[in-house]
PDB file of N, CA and C in Angstrom:
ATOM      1  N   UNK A   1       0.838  -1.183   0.000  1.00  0.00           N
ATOM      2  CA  UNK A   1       0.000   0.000   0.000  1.00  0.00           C
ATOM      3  C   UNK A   1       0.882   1.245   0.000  1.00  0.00           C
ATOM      4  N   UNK A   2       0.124   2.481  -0.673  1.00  0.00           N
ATOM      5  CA  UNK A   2       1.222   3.627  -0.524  1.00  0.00           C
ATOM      6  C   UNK A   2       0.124   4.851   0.114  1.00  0.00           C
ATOM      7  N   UNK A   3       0.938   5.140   0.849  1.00  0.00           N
ATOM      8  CA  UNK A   3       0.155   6.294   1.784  1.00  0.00           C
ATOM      9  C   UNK A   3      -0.406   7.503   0.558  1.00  0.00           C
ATOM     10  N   UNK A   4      -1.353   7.885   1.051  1.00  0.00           N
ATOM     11  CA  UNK A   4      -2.218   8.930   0.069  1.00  0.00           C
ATOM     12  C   UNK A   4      -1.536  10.294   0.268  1.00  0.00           C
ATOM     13  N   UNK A   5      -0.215  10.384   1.626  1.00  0.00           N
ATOM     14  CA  UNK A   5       0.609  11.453   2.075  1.00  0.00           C
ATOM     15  C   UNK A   5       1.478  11.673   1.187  1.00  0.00           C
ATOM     16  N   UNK A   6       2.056  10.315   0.528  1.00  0.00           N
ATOM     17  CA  UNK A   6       3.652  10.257  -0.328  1.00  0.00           C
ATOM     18  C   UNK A   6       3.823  11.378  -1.348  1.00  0.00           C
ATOM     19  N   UNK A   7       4.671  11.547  -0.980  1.00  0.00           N
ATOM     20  CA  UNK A   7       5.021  12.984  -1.743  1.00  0.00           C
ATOM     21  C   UNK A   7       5.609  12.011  -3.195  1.00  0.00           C
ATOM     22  N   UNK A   8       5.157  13.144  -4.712  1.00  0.00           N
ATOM     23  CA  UNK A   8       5.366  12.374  -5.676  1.00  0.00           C
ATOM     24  C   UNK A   8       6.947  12.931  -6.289  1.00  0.00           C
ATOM     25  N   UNK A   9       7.718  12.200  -7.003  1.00  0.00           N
ATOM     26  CA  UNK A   9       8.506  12.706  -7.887  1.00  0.00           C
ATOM     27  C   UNK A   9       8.369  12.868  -9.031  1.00  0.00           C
ATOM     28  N   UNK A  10       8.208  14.145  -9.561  1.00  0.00           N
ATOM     29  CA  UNK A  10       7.628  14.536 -11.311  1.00  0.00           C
ATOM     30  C   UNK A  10       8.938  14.742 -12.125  1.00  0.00           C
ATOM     31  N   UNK A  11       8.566  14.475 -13.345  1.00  0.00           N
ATOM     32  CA  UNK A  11       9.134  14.545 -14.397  1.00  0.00           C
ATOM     33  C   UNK A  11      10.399  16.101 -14.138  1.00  0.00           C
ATOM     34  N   UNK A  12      10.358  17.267 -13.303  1.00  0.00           N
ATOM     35  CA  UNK A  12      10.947  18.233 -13.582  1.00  0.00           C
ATOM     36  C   UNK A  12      11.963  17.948 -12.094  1.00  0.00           C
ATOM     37  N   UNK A  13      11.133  16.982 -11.289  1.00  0.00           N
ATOM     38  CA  UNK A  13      12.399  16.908 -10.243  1.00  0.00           C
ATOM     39  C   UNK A  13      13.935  15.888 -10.751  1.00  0.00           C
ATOM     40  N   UNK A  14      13.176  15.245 -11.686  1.00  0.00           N
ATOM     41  CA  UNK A  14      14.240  14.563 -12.464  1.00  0.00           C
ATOM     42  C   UNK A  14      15.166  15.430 -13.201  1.00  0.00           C
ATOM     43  N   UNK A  15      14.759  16.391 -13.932  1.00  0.00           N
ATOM     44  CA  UNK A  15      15.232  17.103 -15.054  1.00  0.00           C
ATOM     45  C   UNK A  15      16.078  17.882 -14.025  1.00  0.00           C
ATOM     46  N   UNK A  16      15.472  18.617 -13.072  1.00  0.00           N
ATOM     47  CA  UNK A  16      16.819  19.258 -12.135  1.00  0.00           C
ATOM     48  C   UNK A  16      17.803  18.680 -11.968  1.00  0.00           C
ATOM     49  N   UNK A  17      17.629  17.441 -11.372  1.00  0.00           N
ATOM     50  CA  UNK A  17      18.263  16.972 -10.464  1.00  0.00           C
ATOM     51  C   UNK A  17      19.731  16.645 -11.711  1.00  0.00           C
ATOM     52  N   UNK A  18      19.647  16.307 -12.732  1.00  0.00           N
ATOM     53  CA  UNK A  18      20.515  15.961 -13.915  1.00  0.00           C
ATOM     54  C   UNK A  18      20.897  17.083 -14.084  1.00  0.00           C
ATOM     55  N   UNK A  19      20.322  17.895 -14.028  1.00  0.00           N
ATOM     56  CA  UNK A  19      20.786  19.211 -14.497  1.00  0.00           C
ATOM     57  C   UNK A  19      21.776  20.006 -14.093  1.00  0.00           C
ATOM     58  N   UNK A  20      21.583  19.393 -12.377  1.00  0.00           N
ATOM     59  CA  UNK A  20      22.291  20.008 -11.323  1.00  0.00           C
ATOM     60  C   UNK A  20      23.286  19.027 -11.646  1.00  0.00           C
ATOM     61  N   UNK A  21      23.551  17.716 -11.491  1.00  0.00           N
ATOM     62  CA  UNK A  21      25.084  17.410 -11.462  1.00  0.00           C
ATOM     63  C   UNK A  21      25.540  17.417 -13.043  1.00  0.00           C
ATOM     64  N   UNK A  22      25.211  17.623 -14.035  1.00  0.00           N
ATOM     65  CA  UNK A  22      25.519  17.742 -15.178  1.00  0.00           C
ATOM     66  C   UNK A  22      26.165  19.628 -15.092  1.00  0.00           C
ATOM     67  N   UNK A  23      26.284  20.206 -14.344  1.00  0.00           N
ATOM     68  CA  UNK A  23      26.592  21.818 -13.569  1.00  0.00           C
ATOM     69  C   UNK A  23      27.658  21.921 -12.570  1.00  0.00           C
ATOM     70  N   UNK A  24      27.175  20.991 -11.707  1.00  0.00           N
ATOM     71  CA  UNK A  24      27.674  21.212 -10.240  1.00  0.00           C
ATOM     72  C   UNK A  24      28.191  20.305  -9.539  1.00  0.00           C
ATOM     73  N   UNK A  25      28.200  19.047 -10.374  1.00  0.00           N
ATOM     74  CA  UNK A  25      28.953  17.859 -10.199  1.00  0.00           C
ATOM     75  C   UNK A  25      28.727  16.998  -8.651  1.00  0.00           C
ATOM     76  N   UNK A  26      27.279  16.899  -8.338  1.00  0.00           N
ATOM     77  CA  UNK A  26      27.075  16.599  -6.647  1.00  0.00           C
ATOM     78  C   UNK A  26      27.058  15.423  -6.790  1.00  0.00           C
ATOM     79  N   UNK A  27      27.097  14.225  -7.727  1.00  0.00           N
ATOM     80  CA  UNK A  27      27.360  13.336  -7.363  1.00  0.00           C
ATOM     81  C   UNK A  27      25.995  12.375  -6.896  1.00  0.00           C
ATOM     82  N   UNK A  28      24.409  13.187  -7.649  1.00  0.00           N
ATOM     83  CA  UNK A  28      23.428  12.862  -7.697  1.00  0.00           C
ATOM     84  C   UNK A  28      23.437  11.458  -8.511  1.00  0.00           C
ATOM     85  N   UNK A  29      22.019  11.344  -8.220  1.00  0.00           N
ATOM     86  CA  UNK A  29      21.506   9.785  -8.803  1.00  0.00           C
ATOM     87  C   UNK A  29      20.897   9.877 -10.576  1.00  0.00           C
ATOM     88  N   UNK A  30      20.061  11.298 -10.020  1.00  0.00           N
ATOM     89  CA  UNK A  30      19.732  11.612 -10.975  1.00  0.00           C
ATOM     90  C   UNK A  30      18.081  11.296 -11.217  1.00  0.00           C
ATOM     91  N   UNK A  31      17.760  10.424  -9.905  1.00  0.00           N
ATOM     92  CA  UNK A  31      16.249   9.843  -9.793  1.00  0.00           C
ATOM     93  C   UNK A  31      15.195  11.040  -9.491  1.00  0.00           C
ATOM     94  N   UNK A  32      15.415  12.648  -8.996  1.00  0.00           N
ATOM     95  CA  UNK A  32      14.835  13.591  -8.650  1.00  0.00           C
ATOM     96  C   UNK A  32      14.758  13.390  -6.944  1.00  0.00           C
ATOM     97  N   UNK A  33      15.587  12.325  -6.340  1.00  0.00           N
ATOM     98  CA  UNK A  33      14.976  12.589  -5.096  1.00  0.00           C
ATOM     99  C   UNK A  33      14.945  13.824  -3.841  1.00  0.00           C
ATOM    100  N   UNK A  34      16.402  14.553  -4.639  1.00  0.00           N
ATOM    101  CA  UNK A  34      16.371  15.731  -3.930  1.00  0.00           C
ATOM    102  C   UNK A  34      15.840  16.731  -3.893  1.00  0.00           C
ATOM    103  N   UNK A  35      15.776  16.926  -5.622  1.00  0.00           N
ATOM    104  CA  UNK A  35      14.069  18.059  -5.893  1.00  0.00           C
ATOM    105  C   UNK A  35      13.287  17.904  -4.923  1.00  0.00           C
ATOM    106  N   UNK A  36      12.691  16.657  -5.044  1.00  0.00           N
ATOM    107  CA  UNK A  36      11.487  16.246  -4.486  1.00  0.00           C
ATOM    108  C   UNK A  36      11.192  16.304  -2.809  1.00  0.00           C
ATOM    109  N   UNK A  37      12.448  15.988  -2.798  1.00  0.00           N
ATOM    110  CA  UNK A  37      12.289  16.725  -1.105  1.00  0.00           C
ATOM    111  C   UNK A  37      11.909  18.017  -0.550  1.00  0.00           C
ATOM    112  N   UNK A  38      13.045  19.009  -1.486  1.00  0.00           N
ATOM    113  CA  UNK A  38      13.235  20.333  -1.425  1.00  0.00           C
ATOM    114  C   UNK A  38      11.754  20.610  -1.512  1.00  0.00           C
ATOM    115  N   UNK A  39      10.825  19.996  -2.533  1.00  0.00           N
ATOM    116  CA  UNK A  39       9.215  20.301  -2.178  1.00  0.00           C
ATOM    117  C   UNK A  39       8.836  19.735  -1.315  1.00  0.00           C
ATOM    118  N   UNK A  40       9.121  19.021  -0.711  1.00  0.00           N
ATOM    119  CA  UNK A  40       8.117  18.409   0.685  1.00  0.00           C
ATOM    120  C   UNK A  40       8.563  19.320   1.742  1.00  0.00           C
ATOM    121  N   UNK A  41       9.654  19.574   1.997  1.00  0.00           N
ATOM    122  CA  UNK A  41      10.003  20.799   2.884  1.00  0.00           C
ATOM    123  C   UNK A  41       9.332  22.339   2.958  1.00  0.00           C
ATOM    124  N   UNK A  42       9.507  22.446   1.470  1.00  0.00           N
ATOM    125  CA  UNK A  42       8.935  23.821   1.531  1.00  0.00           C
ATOM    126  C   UNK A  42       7.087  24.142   1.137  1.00  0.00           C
ATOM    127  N   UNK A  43       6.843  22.565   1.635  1.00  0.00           N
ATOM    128  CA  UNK A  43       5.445  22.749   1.478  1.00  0.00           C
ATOM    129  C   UNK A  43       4.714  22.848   0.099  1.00  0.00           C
ATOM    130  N   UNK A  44       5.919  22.492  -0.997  1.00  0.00           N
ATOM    131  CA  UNK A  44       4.780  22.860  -2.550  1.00  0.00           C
ATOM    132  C   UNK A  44       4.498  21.610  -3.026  1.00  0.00           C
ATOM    133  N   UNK A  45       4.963  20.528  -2.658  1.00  0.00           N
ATOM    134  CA  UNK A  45       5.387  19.078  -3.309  1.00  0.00           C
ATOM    135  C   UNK A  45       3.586  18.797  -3.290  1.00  0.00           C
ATOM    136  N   UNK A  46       3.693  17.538  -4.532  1.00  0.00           N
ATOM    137  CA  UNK A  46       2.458  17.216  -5.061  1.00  0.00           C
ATOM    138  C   UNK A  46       2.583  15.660  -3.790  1.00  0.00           C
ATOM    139  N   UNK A  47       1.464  15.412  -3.726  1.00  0.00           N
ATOM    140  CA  UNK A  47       1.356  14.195  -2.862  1.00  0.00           C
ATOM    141  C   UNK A  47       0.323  13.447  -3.699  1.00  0.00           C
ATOM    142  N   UNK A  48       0.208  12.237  -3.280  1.00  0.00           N
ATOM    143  CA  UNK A  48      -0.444  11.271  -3.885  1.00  0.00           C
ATOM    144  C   UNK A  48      -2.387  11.334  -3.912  1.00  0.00           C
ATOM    145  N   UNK A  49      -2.341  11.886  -2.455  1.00  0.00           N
ATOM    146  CA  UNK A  49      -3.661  12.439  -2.629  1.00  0.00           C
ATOM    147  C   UNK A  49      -4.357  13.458  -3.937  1.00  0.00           C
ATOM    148  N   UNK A  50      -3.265  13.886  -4.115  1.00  0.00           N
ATOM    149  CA  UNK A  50      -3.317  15.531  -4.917  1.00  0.00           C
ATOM    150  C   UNK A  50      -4.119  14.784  -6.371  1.00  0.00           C
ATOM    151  N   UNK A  51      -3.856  13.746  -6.700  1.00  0.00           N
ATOM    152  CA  UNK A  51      -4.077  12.378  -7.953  1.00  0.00           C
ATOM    153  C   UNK A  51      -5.340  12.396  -8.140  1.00  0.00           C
ATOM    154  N   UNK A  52      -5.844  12.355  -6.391  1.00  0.00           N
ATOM    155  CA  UNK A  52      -7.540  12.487  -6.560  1.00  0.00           C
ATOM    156  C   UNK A  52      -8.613  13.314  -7.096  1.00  0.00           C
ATOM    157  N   UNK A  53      -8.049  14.814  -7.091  1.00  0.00           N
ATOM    158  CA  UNK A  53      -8.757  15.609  -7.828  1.00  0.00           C
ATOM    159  C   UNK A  53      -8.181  16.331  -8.857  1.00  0.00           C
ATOM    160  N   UNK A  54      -8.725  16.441  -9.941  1.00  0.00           N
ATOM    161  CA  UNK A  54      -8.201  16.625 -11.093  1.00  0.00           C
ATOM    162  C   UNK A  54      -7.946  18.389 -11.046  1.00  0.00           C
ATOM    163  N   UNK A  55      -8.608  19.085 -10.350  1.00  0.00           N
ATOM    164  CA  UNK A  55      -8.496  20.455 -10.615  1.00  0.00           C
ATOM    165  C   UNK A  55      -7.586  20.767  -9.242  1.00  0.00           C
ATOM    166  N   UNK A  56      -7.660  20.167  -7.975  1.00  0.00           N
ATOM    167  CA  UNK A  56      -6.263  20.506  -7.156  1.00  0.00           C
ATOM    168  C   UNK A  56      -5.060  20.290  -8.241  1.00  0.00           C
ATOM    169  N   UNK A  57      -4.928  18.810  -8.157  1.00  0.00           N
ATOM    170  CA  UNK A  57      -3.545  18.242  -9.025  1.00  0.00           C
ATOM    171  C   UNK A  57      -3.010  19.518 -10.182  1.00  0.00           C
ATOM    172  N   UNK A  58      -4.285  19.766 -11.056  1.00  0.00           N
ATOM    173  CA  UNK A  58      -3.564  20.871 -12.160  1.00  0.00           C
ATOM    174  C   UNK A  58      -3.601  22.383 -11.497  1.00  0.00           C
ATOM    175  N   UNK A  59      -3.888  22.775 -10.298  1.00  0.00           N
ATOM    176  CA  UNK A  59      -3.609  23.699  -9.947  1.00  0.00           C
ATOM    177  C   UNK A  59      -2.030  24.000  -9.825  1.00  0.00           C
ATOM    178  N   UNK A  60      -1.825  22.928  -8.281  1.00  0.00           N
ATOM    179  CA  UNK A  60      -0.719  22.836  -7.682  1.00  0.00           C
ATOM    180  C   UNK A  60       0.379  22.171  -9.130  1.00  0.00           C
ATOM    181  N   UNK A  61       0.269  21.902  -9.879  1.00  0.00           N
ATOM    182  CA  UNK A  61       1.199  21.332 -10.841  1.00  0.00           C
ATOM    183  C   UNK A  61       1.256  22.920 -11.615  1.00  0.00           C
ATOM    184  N   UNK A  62       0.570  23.212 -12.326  1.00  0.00           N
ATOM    185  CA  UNK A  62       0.343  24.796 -12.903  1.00  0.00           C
ATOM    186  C   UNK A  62       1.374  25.927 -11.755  1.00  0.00           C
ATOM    187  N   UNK A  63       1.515  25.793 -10.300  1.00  0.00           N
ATOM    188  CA  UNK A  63       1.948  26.714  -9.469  1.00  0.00           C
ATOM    189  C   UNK A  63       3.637  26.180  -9.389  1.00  0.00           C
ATOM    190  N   UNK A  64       3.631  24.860  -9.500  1.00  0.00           N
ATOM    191  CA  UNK A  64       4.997  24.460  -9.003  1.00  0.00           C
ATOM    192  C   UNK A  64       5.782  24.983 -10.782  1.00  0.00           C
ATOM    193  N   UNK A  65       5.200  25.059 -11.305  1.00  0.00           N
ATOM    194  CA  UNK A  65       5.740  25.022 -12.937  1.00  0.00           C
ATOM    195  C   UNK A  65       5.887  26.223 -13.100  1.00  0.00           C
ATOM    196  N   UNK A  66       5.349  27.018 -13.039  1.00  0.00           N
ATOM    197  CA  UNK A  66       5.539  28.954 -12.683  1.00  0.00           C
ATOM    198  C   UNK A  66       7.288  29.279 -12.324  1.00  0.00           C
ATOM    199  N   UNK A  67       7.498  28.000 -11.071  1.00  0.00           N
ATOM    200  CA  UNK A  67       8.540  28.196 -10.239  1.00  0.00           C
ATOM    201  C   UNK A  67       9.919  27.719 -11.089  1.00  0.00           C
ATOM    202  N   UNK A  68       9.607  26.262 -11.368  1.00  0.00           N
ATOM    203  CA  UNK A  68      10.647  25.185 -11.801  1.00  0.00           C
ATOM    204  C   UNK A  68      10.966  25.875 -13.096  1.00  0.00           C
ATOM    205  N   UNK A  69      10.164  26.457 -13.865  1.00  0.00           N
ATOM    206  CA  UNK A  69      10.157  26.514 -15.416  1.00  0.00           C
ATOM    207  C   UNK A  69      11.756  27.938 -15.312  1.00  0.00           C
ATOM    208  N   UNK A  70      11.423  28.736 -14.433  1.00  0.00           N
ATOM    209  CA  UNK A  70      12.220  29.934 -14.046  1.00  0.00           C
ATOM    210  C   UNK A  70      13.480  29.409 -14.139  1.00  0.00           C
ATOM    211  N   UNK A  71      13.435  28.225 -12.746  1.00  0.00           N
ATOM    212  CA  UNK A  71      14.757  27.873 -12.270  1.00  0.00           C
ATOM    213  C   UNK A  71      15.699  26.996 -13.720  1.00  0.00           C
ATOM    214  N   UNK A  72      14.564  26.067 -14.230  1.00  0.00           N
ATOM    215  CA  UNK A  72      15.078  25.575 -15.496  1.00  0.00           C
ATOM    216  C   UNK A  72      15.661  25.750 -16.447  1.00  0.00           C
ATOM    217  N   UNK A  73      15.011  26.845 -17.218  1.00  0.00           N
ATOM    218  CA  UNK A  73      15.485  27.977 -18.087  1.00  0.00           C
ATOM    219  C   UNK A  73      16.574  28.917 -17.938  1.00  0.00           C
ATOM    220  N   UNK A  74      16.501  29.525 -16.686  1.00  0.00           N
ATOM    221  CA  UNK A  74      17.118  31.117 -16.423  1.00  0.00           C
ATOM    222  C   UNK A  74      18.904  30.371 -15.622  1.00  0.00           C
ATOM    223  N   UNK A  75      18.091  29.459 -14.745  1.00  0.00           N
ATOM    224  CA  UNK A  75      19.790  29.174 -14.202  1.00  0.00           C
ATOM    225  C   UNK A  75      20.318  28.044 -15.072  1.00  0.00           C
ATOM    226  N   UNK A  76      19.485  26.753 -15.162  1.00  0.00           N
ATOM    227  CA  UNK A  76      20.133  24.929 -15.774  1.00  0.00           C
ATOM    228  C   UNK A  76      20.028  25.504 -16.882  1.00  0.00           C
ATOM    229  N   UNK A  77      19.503  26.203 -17.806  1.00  0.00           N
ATOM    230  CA  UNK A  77      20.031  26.103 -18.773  1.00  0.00           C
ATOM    231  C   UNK A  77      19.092  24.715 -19.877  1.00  0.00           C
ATOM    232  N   UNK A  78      17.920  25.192 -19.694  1.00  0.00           N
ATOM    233  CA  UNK A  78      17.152  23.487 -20.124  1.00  0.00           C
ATOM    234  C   UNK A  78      15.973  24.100 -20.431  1.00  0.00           C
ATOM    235  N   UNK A  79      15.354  23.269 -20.998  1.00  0.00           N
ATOM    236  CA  UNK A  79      14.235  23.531 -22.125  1.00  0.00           C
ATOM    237  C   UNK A  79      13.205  23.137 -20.803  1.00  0.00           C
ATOM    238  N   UNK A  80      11.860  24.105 -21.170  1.00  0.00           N
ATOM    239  CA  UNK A  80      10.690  24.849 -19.959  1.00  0.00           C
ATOM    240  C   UNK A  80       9.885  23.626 -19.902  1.00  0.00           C
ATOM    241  N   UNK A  81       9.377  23.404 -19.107  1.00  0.00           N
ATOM    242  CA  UNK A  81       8.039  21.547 -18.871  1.00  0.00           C
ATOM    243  C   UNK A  81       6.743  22.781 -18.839  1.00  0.00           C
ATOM    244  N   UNK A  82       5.935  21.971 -19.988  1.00  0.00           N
ATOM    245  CA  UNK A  82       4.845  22.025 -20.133  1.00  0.00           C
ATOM    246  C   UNK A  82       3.630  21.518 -19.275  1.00  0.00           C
ATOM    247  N   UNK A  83       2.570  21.829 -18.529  1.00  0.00           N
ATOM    248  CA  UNK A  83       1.955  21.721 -17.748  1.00  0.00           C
ATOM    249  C   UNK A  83       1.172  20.402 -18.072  1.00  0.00           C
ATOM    250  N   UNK A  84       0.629  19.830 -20.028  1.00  0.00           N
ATOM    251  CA  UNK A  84       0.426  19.369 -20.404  1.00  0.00           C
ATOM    252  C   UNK A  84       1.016  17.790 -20.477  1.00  0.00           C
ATOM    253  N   UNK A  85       2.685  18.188 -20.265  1.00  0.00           N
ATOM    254  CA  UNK A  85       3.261  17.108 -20.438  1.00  0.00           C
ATOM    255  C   UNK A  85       3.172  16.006 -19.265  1.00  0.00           C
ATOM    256  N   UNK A  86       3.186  16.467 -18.368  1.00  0.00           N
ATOM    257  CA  UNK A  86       2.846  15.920 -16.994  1.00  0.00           C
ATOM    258  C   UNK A  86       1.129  15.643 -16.335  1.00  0.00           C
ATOM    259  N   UNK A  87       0.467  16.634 -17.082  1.00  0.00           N
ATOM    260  CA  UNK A  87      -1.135  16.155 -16.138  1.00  0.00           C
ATOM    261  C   UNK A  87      -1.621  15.630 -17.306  1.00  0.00           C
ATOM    262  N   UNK A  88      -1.607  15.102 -18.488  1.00  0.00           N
ATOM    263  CA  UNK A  88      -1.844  14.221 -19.079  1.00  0.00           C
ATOM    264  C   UNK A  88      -1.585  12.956 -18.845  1.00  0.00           C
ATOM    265  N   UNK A  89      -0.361  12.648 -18.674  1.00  0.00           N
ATOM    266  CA  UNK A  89       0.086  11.401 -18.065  1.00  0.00           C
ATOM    267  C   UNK A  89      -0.382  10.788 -16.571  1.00  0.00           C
ATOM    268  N   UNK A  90      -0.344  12.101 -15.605  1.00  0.00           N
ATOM    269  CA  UNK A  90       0.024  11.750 -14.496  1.00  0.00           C
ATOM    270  C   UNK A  90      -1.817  10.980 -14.389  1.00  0.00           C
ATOM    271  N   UNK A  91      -2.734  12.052 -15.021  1.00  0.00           N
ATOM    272  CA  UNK A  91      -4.544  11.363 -14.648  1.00  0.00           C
ATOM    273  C   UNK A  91      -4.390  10.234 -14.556  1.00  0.00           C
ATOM    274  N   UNK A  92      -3.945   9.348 -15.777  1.00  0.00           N
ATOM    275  CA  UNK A  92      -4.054   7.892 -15.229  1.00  0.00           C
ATOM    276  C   UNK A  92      -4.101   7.419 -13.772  1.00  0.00           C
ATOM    277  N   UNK A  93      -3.104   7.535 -13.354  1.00  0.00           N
ATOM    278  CA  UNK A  93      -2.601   7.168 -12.030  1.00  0.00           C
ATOM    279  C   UNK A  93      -3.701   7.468 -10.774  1.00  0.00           C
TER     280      UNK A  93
END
């Protein structure tokens, strides 16, 4: 069973996370798990519950993407995630 709490790892915590040691050489995995923290800490991270409603999920995905797309672009150096690319996929689930 997986708790309805679990914080998820998306497609852009991956893309950082490569991004960052492909930069900064930390010696990451490259799986997003540190992104993904960095959102559970600061309170923006998507959780598994979030799955359940379709207009939370694309809110909070729409708000975290505002953020990531900045950091993506302006500092890594990497092409912007589409809001589409991710809540298309993710509904299934």
């Amino acid at each position: 069973m997986i708790s309805e709490e679990t914080h998820l790892i998306l497609p852009y915590h991956r893309k950082i996370d490569v991004a960052r040691e492909r930069i900064f050489k930390i010696g990451t995995t490259g799986r997003g798990i540190g992104p993904a923290y960095e959102d559970k800490v600061t309170r923006c991270g998507i959780r598994v519950v979030d799955l359940l409603d379709q207009k939370v999920f694309k809110k909070k995905l729409e708000e975290n993407l505002l953020q990531k797309n900045v950091y993506l672009t302006q500092i890594l150096k990497e092409k912007r995630i589409e809001v589409s690319e991710i809540y298309d996929g993710y509904l299934r689930f």
